[in-house]
Protein backbone atom coordinates (compact mmCIF):
# COMPACT_ATOMS: atom_id res chain seq x y z
CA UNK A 1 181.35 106.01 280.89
CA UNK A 2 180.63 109.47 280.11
CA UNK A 3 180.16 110.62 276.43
CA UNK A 4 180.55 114.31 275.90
CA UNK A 5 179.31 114.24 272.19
CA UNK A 6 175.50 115.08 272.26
CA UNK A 7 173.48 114.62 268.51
CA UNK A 8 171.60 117.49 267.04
CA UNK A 9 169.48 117.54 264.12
CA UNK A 10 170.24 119.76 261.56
CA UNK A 11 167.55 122.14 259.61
CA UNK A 12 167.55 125.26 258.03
CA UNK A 13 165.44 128.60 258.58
CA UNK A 14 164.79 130.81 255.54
CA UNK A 15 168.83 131.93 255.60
CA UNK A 16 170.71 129.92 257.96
CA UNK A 17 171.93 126.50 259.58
CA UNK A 18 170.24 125.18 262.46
CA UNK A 19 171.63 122.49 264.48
CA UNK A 20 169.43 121.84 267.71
CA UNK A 21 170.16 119.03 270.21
CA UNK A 22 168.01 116.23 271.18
CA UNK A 23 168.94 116.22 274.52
CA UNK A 24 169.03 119.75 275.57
CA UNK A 25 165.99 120.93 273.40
CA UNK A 26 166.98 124.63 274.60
CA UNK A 27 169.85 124.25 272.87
CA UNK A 28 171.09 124.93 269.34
CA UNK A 29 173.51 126.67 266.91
CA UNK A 30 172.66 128.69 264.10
CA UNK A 31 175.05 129.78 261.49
CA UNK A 32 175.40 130.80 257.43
CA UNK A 33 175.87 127.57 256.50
CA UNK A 34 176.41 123.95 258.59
CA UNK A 35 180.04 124.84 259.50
CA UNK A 36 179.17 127.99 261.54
CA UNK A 37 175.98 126.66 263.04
CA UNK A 38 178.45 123.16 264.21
CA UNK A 39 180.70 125.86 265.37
CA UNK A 40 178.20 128.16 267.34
CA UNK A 41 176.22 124.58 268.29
CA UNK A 42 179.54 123.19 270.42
CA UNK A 43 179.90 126.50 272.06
CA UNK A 44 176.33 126.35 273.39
CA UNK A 45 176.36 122.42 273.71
CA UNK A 46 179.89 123.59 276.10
CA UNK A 47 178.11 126.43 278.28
CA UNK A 48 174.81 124.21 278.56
CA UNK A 49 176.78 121.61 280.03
CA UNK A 50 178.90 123.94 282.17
CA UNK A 51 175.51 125.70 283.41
CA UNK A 52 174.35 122.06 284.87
CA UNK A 53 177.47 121.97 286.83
CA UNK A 54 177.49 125.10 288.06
CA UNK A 55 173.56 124.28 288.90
CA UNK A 56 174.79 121.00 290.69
CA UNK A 57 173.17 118.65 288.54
CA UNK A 58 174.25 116.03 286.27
CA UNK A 59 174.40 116.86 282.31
CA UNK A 60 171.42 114.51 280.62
CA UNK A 61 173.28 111.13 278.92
CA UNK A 62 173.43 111.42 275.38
CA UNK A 63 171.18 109.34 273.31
CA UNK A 64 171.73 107.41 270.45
CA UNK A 65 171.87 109.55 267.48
CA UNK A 66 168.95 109.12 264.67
CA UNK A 67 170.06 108.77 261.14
CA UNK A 68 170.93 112.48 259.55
CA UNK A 69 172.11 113.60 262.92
CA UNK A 70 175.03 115.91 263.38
CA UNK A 71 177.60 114.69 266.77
CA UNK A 72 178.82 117.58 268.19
CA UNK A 73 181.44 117.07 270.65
CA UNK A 74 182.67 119.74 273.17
CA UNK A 75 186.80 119.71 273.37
CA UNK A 76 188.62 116.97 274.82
CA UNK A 77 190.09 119.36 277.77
CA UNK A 78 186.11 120.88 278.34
CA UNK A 79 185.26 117.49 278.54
CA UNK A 80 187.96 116.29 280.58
CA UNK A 81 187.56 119.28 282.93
CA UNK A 82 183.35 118.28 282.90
CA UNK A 83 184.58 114.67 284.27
CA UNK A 84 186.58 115.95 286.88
CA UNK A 85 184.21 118.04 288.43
CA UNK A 86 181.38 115.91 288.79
CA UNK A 87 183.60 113.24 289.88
CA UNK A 88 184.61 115.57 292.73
CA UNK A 89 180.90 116.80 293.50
CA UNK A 90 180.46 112.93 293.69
CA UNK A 91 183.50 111.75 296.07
CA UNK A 92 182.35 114.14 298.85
CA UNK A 93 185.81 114.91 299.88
CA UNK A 94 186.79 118.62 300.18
CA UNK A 95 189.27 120.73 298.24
CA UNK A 96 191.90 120.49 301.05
CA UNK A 97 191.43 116.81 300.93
CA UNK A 98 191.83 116.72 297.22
CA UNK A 99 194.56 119.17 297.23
CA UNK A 100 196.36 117.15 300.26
CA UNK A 101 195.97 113.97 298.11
CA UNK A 102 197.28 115.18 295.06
CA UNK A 103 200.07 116.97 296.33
CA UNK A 104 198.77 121.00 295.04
CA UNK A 105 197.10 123.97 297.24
CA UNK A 106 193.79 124.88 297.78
CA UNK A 107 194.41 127.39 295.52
CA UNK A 108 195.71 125.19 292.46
CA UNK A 109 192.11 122.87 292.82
CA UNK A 110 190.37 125.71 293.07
CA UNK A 111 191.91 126.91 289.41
CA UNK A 112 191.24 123.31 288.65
CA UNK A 113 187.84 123.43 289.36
CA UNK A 114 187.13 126.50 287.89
CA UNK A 115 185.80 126.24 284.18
CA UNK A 116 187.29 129.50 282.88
CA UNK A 117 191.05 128.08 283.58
CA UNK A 118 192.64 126.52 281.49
CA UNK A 119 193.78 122.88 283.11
CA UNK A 120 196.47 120.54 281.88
CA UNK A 121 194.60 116.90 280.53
CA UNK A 122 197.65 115.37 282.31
CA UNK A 123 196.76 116.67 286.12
CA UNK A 124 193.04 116.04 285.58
CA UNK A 125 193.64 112.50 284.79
CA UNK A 126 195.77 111.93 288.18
CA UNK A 127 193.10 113.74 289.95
CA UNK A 128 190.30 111.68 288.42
CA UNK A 129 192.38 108.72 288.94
CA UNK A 130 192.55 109.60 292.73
CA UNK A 131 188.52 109.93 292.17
CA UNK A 132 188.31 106.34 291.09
CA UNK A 133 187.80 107.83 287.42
CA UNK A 134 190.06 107.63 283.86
CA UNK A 135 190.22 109.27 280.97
CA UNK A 136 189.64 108.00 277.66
CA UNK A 137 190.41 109.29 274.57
CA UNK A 138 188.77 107.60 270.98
CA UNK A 139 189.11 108.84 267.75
CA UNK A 140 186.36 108.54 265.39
CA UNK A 141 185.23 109.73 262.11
CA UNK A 142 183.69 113.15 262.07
């Protein structure tokens, strides 16, 4: 199972919030105080992530968090998208295929695929279920 909810640790520079993540050391989010830097970190934890894709390679595994780490979690529709498309990179099947399977176009999995459109959770999950995959949502204190 996939966890899109990397942990950062949080310090501050002379006037702002830093929040940099263990995982993607690159990475971080700086802000007036903690809630802009979580803000600014999620956007960069969501175009790190998308980079990797776009790269071809899988997004590191998050580690554990350490104690006085921040989680920051990308959205649960980035995330869902993030799922789909490696598990589509992964089935080695083509668009058509895909698009034959689920019923849609070439054109409507090649919106789905694309990260700047917007996808309904809903048809992601049938087309990760047709990839073997699920989605799962939790809830958990923030």
């Amino acid at each position: 199972m996939m966890r899109y909810a990397y942990a950062a640790r949080p310090s501050r520079s002379r006037k702002e919030a830093v929040l940099r993540f263990r995982d993607l050391p690159d990475i971080e989010g700086r802000g007036r105080g903690r809630a802009e830097a979580l803000v600014k970190a999620k956007a960069a934890l969501e175009a790190a992530l998308w980079s990797f894709v776009k790269k071809g390679k899988a997004p590191p595994r998050p580690a554990a968090p350490k104690r006085g780490d921040a989680i920051v979690a990308v959205t649960p529709s980035v995330a869902a998208k993030l799922a789909f498309v490696a598990a589509f990179k992964r089935s080695g099947i083509n668009q058509s295929e895909l698009g034959r399977r689920l019923g849609l176009n070439h054109r409507e999995v090649q919106r789905m695929l694309d990260p700047t459109r917007k996808t309904k959770i809903d048809r992601l999950n049938a087309a990760l279920n047709l990839l073997g995959r699920r989605i799962v949502i939790a809830v958990e204190d923030s």
